[in-house]
Protein backbone atom coordinates (compact mmCIF):
# COMPACT_ATOMS: atom_id res chain seq x y z
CA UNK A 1 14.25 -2.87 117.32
CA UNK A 2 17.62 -3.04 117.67
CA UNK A 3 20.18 -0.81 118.99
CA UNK A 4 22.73 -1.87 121.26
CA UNK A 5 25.44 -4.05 119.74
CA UNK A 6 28.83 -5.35 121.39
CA UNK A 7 31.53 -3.03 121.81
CA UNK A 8 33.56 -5.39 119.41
CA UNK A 9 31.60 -3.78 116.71
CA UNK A 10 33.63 -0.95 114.68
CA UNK A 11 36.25 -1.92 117.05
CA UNK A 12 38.91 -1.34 114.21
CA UNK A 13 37.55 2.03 113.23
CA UNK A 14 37.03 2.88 116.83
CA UNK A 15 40.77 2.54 117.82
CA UNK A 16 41.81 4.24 114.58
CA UNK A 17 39.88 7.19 114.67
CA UNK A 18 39.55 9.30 117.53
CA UNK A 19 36.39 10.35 119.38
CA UNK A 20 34.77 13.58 119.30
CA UNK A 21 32.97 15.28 122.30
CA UNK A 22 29.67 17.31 121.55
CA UNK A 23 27.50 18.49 123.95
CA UNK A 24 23.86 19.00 123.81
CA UNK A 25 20.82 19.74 126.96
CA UNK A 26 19.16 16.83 125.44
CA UNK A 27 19.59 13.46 123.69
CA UNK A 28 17.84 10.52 122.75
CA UNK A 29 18.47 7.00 121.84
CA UNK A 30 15.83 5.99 119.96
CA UNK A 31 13.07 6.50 117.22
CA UNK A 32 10.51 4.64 117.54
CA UNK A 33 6.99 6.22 118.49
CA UNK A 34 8.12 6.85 121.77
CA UNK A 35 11.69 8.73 120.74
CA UNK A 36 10.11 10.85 117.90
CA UNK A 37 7.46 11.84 120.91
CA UNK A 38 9.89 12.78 122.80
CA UNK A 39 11.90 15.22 120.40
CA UNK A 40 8.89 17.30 119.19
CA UNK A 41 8.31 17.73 122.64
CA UNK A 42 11.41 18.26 123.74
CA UNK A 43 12.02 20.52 120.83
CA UNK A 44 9.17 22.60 121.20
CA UNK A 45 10.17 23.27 124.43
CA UNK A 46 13.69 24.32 123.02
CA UNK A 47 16.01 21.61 124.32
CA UNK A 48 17.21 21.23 121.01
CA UNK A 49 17.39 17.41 120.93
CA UNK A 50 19.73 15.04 119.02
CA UNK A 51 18.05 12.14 118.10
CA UNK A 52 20.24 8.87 117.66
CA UNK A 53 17.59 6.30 115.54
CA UNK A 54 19.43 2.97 116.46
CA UNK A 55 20.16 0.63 113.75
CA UNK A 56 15.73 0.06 112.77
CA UNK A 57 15.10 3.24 111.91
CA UNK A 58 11.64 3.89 113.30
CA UNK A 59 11.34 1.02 115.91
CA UNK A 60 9.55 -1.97 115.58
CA UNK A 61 6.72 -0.74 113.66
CA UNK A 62 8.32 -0.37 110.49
CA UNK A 63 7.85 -4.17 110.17
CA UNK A 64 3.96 -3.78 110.89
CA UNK A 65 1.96 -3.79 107.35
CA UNK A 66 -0.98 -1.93 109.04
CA UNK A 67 -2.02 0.00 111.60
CA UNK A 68 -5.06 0.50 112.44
CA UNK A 69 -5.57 1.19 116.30
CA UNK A 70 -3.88 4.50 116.53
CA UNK A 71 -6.39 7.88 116.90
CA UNK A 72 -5.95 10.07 114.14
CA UNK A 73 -5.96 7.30 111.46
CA UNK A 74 -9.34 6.32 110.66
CA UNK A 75 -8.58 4.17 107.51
CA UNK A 76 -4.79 3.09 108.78
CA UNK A 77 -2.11 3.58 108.16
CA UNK A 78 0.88 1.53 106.93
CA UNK A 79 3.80 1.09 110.01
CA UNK A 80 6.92 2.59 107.86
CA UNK A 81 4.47 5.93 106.36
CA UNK A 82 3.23 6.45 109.95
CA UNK A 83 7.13 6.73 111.52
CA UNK A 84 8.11 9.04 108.76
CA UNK A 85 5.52 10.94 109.73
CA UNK A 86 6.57 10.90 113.16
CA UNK A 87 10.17 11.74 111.64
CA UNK A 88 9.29 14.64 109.39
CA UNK A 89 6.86 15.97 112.53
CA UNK A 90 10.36 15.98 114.59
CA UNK A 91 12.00 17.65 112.12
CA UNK A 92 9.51 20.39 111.55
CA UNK A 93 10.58 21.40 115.46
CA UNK A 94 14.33 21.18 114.54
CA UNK A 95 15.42 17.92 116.08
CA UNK A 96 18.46 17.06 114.84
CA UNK A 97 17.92 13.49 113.77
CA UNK A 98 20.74 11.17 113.54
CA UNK A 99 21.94 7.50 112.26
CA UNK A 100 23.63 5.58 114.73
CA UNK A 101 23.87 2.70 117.68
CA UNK A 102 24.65 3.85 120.93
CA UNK A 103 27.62 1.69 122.26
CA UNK A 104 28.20 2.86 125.47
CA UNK A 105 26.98 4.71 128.12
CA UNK A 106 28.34 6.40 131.61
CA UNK A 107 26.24 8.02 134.05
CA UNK A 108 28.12 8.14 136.75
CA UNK A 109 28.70 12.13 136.81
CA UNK A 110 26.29 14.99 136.94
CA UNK A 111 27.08 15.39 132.72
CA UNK A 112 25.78 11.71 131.51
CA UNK A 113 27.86 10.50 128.37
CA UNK A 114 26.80 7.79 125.25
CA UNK A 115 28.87 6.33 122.66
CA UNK A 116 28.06 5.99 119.43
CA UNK A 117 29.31 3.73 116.24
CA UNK A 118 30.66 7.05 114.40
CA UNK A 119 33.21 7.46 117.60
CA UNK A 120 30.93 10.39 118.31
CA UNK A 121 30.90 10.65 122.87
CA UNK A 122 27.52 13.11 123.21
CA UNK A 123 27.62 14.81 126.79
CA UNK A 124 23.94 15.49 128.05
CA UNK A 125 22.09 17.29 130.47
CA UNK A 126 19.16 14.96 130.18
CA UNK A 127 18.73 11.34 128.39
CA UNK A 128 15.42 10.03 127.46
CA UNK A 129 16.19 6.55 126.33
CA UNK A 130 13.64 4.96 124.38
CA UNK A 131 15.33 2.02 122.58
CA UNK A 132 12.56 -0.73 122.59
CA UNK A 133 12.24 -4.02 123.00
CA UNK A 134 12.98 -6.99 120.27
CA UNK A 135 10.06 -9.57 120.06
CA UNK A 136 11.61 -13.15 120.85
CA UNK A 137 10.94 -15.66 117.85
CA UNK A 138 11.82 -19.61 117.05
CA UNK A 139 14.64 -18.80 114.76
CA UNK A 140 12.95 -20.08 111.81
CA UNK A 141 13.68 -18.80 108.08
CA UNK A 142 10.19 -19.17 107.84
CA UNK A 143 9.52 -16.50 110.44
CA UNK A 144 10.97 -13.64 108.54
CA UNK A 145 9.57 -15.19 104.97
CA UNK A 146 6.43 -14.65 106.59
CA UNK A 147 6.75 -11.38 108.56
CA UNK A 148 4.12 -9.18 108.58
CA UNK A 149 1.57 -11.88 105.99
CA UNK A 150 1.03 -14.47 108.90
CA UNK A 151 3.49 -14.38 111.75
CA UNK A 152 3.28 -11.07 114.61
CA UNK A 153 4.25 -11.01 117.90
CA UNK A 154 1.63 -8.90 118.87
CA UNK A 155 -1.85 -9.91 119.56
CA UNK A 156 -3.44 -6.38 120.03
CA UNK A 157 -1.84 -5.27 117.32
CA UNK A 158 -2.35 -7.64 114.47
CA UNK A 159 -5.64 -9.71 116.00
CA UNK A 160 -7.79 -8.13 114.17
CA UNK A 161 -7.01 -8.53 110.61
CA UNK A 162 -7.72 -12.43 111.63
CA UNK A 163 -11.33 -12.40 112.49
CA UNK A 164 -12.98 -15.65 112.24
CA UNK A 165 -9.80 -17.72 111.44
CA UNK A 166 -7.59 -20.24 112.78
CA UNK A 167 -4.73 -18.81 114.29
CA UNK A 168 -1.82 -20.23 116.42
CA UNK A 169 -0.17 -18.61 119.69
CA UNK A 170 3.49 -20.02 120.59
CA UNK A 171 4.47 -19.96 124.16
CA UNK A 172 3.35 -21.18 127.67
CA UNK A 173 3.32 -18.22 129.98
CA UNK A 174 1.23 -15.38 131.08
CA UNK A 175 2.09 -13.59 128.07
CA UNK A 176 0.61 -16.64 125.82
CA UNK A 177 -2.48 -16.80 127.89
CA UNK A 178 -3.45 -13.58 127.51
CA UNK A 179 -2.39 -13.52 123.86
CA UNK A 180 -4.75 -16.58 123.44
CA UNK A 181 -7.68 -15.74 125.23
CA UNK A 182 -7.63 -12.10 123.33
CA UNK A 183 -7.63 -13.45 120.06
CA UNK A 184 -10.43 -16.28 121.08
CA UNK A 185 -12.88 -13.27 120.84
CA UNK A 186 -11.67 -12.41 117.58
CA UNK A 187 -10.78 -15.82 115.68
CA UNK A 188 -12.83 -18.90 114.94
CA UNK A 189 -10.16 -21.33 116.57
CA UNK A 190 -7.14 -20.78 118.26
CA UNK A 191 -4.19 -23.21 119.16
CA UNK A 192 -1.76 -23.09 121.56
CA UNK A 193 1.57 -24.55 120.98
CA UNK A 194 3.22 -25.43 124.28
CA UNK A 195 6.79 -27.26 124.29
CA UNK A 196 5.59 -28.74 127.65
CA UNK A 197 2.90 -30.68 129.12
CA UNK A 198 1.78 -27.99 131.70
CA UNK A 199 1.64 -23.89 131.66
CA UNK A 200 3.30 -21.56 133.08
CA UNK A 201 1.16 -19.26 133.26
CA UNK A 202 -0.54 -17.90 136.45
CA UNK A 203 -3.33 -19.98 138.30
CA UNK A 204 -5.86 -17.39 137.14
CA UNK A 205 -4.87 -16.97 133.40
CA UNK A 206 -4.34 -21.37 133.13
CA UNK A 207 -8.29 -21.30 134.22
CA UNK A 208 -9.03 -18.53 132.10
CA UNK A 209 -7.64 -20.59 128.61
CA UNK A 210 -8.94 -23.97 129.94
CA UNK A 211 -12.43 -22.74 130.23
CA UNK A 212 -12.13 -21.05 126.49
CA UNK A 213 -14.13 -23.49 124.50
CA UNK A 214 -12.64 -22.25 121.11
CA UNK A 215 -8.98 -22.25 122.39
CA UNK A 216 -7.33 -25.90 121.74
CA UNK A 217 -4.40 -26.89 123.74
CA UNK A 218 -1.18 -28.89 121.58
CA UNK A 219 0.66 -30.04 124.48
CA UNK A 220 4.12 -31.24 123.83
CA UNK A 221 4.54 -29.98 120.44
CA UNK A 222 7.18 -27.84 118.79
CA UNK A 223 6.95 -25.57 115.36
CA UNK A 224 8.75 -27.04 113.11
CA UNK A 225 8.03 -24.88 109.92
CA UNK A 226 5.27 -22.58 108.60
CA UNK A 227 3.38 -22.90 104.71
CA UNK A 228 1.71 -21.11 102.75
CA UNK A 229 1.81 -19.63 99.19
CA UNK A 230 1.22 -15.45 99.71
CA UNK A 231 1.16 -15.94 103.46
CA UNK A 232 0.89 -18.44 106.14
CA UNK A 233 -1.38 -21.16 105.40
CA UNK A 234 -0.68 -24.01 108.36
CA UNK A 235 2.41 -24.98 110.51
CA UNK A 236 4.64 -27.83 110.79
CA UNK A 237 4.98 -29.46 114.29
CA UNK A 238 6.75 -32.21 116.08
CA UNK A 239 4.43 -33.71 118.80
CA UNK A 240 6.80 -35.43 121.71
CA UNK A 241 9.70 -34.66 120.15
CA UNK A 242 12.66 -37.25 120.91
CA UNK A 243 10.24 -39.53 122.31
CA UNK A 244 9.03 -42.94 121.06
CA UNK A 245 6.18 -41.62 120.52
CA UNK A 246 7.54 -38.71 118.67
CA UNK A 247 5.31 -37.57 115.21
CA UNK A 248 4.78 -34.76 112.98
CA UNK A 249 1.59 -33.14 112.63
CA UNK A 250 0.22 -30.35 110.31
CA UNK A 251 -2.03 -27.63 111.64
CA UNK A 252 -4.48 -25.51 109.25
CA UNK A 253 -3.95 -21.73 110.54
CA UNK A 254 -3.74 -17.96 108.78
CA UNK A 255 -2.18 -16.68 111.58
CA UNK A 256 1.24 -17.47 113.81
CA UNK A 257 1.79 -15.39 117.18
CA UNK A 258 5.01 -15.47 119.06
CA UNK A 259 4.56 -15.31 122.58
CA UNK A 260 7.26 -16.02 124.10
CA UNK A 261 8.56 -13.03 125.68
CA UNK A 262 10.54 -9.50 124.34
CA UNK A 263 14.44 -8.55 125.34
CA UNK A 264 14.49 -4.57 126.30
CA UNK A 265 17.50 -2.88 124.76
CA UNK A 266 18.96 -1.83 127.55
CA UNK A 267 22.20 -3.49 128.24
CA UNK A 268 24.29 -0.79 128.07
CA UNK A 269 22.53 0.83 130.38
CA UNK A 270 21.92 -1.93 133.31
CA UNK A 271 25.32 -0.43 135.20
CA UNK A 272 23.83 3.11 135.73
CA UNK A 273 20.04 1.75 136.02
CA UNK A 274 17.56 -0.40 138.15
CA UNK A 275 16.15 -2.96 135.81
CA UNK A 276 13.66 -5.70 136.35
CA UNK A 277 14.89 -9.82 135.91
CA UNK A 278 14.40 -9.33 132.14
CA UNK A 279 16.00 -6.14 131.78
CA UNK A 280 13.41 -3.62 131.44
CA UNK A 281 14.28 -0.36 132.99
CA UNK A 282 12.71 0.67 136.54
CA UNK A 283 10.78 4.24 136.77
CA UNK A 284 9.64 6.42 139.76
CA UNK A 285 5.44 5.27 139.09
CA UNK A 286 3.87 7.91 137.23
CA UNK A 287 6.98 9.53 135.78
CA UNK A 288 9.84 8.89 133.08
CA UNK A 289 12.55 9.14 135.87
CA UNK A 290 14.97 6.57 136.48
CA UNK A 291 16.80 6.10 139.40
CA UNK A 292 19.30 8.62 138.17
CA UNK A 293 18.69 12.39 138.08
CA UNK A 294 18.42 13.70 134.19
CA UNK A 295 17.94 10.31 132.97
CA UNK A 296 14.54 9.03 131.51
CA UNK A 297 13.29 6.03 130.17
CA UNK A 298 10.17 5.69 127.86
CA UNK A 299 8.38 3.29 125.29
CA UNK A 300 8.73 -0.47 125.67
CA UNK A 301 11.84 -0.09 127.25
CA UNK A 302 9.92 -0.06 130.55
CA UNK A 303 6.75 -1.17 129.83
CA UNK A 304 6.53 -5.09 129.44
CA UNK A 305 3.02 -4.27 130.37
CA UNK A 306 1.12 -2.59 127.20
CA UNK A 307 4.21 -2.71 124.33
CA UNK A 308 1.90 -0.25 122.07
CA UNK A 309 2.42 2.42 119.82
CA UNK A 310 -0.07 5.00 121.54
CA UNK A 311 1.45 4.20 124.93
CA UNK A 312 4.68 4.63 123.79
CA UNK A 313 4.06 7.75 122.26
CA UNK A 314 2.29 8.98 125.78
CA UNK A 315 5.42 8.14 127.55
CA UNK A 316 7.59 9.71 125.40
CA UNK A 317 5.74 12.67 126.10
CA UNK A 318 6.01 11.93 129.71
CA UNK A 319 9.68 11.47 129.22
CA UNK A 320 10.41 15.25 127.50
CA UNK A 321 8.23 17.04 129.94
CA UNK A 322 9.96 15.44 132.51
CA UNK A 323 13.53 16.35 131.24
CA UNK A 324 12.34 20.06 130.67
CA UNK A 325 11.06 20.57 134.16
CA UNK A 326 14.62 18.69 134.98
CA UNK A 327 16.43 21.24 133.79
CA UNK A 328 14.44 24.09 134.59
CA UNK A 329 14.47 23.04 138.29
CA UNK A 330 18.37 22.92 137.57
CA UNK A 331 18.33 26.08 136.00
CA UNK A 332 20.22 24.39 132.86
């Protein structure tokens, strides 16, 4: 999900068109699960909340074929019909539901400020910013051919359609251990494709995949491309690449999982905000609340824990309750 861009972008239209001011008690940056949360929340409560989408309309699981792990849904649901749902339920409450990429941000007075693509400067009494996180992939054209019939970068979410088949898990960290030893209890086989010779992973989770008998290690090996006729059907690698003993070898799989790490969408924000090394944004434990009074943060923005729809949803509930109690306390 994608919603910060550099402030070259528009920069023509920008300096040719002036910007309006509009203020509102509440806004939000985002719409995936856990920004449409927060506005029927919020707008139940009567904050009235704008609702900027960001350029993916709906988050990250508009590019999910299925869902089938969220309550209320016990034949799944499709990822794009369940976020319109989520949009139309906002709208019921009156959220007023915009297009647009948030640019800028300043919250360095008591009356925080974002700038969006249509020159539009929204003044706020509370922020919940729930802009998400974009999956990291390889960069191969065969990545988005096979988006959604093969390749995921989420193991909890996508595991299951690939019981009792060979899948493939890119990446050498904790986040590609875990991956791996999840979907062992689901799939026959599972490889792991690791550019080095060694993990990075955690003591723990290394012993964890080396005593899974089903999980197969491919040290030193590097995806090359991905096959398949209506979905992905094996992988292309290069084994020691560079090397004299460089070679290419073909893997049987159904299933490709990239596991090698998510950016959080929160550049424009890192001035005003405590982030962690990788950029997601710091809460007060067991709240929305940022280190700066009125501003929230919720959905996989802050949580490179979990990363899932029904969590984000939860904290962007966490997030609107929080802003109305804000400005209640504030008598806004």
């Amino acid at each position: 999900m994608e919603f910060l861009k550099p402030m070259d972008i528009n920069k023509e239209r920008q300096e040719n068109v002036p910007s309006q001011t509009e203020r509102v008690r509440c806004l939000i940056v985002g719409s995936g699960p856990a920004g449409y949360t927060a506005a029927i929340y919020a707008a139940r409560a009567n904050l009235r909340p704008v609702l900027y989408t960001g350029l993916q309309m709906g988050g990250q699981l508009t590019t999910t074929t299925e869902v089938e792990n969220f309550p209320g849904y016990p034949d799944g649901v499709s990822g794009p019909e369940m976020m319109e749902q989520f949009k139309a339920q906002a709208e019921r409450f009156s959220t007023d539901i915009r297009f647009g990429i948030a640019l800028e941000a300043d919250f360095s007075g008591p009356v925080h400020k974002v700038t969006f693509d249509d020159n539009k400067v929204i003044e706020a009494d509370t922020v919940i910013i729930a802009t998400g996180a974009t999956a990291r992939y390889l960069g191969l054209e065969a990545e988005k051919k096979y988006q959604g019939m093969g390749v995921s970068a989420c193991a909890t979410c996508d595991g299951f359609f690939y019981r009792q088949k060979d899948v493939a898990v890119v990446g050498g960290g904790d986040t590609a251990a875990e991956e791996a030893t999840y979907l062992a209890g689901l799939c026959n086989k599972v490889y792991m494709i690791v550019r080095r010779n060694v993990l990075r992973a955690s003591k723990a989770m290394q012993e964890r995949v080396m005593n899974t008998p089903n999980i197969e290690m491919l040290w030193e090996h590097q995806t090359l491309d991905l096959f398949g006729e209506n979905g992905v059907e094996g992988a292309v690698l290069v084994k020691k690449k560079g090397t004299p003993e460089e070679e290419i070898v073909k893997i049987k799989i159904d299933g490709f999982f990239l596991a090698i790490g998510h950016t959080p969408n929160s550049d424009i924000f890192k001035k005003f905000l405590e982030t962690d090394e990788v950029g997601y944004i710091k809460t007060i434990p067991g709240t929305s609340k940022t280190k700066v009074p009125g501003v929230f943060a919720a959905g996989d923005v802050q949580d490179p824990h979990y990363r899932q729809a029904v969590t984000a949803a939860g904290s962007g509930c966490m997030a609107a309750i929080d802003a109305e109690r804000y400005l209640s306390e504030k008598h806004i």
